[in-house]
Protein backbone atom coordinates (compact mmCIF):
# COMPACT_ATOMS: atom_id res chain seq x y z
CA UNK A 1 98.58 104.33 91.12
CA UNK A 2 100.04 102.86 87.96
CA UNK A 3 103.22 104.59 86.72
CA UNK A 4 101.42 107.54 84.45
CA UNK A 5 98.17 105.91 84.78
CA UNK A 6 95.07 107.55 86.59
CA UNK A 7 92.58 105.77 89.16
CA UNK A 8 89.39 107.15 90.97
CA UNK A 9 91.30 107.65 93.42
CA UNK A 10 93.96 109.50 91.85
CA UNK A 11 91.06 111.87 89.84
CA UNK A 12 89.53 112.58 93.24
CA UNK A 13 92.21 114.00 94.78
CA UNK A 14 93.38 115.94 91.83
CA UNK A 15 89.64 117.26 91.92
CA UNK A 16 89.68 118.25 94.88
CA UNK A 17 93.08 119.84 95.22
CA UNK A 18 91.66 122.03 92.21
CA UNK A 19 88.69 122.67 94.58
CA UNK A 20 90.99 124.39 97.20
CA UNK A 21 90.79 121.85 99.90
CA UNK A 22 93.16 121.04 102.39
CA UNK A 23 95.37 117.37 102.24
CA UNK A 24 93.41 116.27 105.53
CA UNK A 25 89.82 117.43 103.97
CA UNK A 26 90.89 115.14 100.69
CA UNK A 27 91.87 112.40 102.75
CA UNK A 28 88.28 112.49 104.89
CA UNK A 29 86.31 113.05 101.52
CA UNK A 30 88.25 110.67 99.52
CA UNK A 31 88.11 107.90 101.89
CA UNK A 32 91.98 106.91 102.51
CA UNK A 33 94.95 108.22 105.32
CA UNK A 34 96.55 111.61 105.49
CA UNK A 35 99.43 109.63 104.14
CA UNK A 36 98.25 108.07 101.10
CA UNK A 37 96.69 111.65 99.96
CA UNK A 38 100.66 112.94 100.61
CA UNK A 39 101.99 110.10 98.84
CA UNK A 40 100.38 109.76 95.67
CA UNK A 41 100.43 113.82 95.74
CA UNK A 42 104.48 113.38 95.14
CA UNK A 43 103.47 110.56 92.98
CA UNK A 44 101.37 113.19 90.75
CA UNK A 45 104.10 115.38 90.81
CA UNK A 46 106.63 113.41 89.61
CA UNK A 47 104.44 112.08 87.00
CA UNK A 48 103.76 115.75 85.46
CA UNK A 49 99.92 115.41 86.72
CA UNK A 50 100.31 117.89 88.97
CA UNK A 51 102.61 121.40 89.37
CA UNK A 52 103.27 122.45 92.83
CA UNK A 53 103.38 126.30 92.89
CA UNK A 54 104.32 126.80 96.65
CA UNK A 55 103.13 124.64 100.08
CA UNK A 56 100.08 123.46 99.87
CA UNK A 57 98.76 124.71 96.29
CA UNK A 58 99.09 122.32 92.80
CA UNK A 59 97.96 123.44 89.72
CA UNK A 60 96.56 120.78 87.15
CA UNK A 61 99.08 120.10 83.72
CA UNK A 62 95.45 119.55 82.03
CA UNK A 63 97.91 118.53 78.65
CA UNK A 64 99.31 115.40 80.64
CA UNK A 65 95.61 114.77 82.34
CA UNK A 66 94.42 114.43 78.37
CA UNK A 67 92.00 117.86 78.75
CA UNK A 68 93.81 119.97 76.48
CA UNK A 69 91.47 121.22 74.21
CA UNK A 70 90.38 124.34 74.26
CA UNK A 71 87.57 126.40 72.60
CA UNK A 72 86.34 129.94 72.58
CA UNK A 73 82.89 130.64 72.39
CA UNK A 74 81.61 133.72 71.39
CA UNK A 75 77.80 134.37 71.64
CA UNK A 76 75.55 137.30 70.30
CA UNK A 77 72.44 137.34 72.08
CA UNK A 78 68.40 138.65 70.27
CA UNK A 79 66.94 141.71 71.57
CA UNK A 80 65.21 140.33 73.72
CA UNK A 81 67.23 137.69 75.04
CA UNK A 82 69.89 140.34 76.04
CA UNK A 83 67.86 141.01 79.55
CA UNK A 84 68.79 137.62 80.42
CA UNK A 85 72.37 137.55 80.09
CA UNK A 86 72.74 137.82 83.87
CA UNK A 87 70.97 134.63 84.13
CA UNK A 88 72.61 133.15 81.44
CA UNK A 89 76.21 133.99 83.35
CA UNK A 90 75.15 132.23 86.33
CA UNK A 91 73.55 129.09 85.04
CA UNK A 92 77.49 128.89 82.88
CA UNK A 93 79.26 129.90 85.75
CA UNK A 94 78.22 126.31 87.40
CA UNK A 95 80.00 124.70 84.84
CA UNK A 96 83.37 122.97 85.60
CA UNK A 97 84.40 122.68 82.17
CA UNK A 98 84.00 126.53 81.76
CA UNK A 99 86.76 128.24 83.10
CA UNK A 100 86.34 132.14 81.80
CA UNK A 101 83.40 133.66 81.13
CA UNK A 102 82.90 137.80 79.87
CA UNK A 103 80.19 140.22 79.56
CA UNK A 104 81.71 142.29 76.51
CA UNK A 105 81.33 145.25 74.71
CA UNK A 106 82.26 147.11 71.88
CA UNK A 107 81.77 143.94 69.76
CA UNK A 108 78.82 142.40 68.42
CA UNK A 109 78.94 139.55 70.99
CA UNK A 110 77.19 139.53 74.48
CA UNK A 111 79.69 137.01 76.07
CA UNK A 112 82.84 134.80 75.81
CA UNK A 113 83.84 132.32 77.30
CA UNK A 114 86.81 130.10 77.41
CA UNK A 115 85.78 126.45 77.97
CA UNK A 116 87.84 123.19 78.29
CA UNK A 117 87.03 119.86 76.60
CA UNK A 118 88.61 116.42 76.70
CA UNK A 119 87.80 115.90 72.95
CA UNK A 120 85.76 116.50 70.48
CA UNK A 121 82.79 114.34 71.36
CA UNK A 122 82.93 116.03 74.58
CA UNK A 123 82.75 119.89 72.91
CA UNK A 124 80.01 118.49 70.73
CA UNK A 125 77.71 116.90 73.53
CA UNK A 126 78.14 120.07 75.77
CA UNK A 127 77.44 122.24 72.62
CA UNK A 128 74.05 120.27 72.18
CA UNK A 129 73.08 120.75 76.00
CA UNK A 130 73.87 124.52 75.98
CA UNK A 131 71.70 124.96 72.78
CA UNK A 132 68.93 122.83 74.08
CA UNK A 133 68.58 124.83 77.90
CA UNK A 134 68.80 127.94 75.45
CA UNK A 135 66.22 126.40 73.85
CA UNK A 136 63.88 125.41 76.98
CA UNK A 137 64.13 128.71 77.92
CA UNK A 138 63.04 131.00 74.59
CA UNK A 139 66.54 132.14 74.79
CA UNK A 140 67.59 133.11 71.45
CA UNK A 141 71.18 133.49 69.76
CA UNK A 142 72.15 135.45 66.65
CA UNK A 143 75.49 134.42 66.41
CA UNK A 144 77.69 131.94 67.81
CA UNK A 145 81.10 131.60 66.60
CA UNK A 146 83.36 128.60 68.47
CA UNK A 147 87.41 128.82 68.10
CA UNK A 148 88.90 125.66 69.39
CA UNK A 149 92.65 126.00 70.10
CA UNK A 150 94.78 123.49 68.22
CA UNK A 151 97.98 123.78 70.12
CA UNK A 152 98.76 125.78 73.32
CA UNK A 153 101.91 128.02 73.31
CA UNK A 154 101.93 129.11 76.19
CA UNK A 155 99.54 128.51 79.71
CA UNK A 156 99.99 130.70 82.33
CA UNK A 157 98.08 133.42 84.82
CA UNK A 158 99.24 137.11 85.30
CA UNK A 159 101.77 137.27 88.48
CA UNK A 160 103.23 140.85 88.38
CA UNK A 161 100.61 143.56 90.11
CA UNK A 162 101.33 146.70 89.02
């Protein structure tokens, strides 16, 4: 790895840390020693690619990894199409590039979700797929409103349990 410069190799393990899997499972699936996984780990770290929490778990710093945009789709489903939304949640659920998805209510919208894009060519080619298997399927929309997030403030998932 290139100082603050991503290869395959790099991505891969990043991936798959993000997946949950063990150094050694990386290392088998990746194709290179225990040691070069560990290595270029620290490497990540000190680079800002990755955030260790504790032993053994990383976060991603998607900023630094150049996947910081953000959007917020919200999606008001026909009559009709409102029977499906339990298929719709699990064919969006598949979806690495969505990370949140909710059934609401007490709004006019069916569902939210929070997705993440490297750019805007990327939001706008995913947009096109999601209306086009909407489309294959007679699943109809009312409304679809799209935030995208221009700068993030602050990035972080609840720790305290009441």
């Amino acid at each position: 790895m290139r100082k603050n410069d991503l290869d395959e190799i790099d991505k891969r393990i990043i991936g798959n840390l993000l997946m949950g899997k063990t150094q050694i499972e990386i290392a088998e699936v990746v194709g290179v020693t225990l040691r070069t996984v560990q290595n270029r780990i620290k490497a990540l770290e000190e680079q800002g690619f990755l955030i260790k929490l504790k032993e053994g778990y990383w976060i991603a710093n998607y900023q630094k990894l150049g996947l910081s945009m953000l959007a917020v789709i919200l999606v008001d489903f026909d009559v009709e199409s409102k029977t499906r939304l339990d298929e719709i949640i699990e064919h969006f659920k598949r979806l690495d590039f969505v990370e949140n998805i909710f059934e609401t209510v007490g709004s006019q919208y069916d569902m939210c979700m929070i997705v993440r894009y490297k750019d805007v060519e990327e939001f706008r080619r995913e947009r096109r797929r999601f209306m086009e298997w909407m489309s294959k399927r007679g699943i109809k929309i009312n409304h679809l409103h799209t935030f995208i997030a221009s700068k993030t403030h602050k990035d972080h998932r609840r720790t305290i349990i009441p």
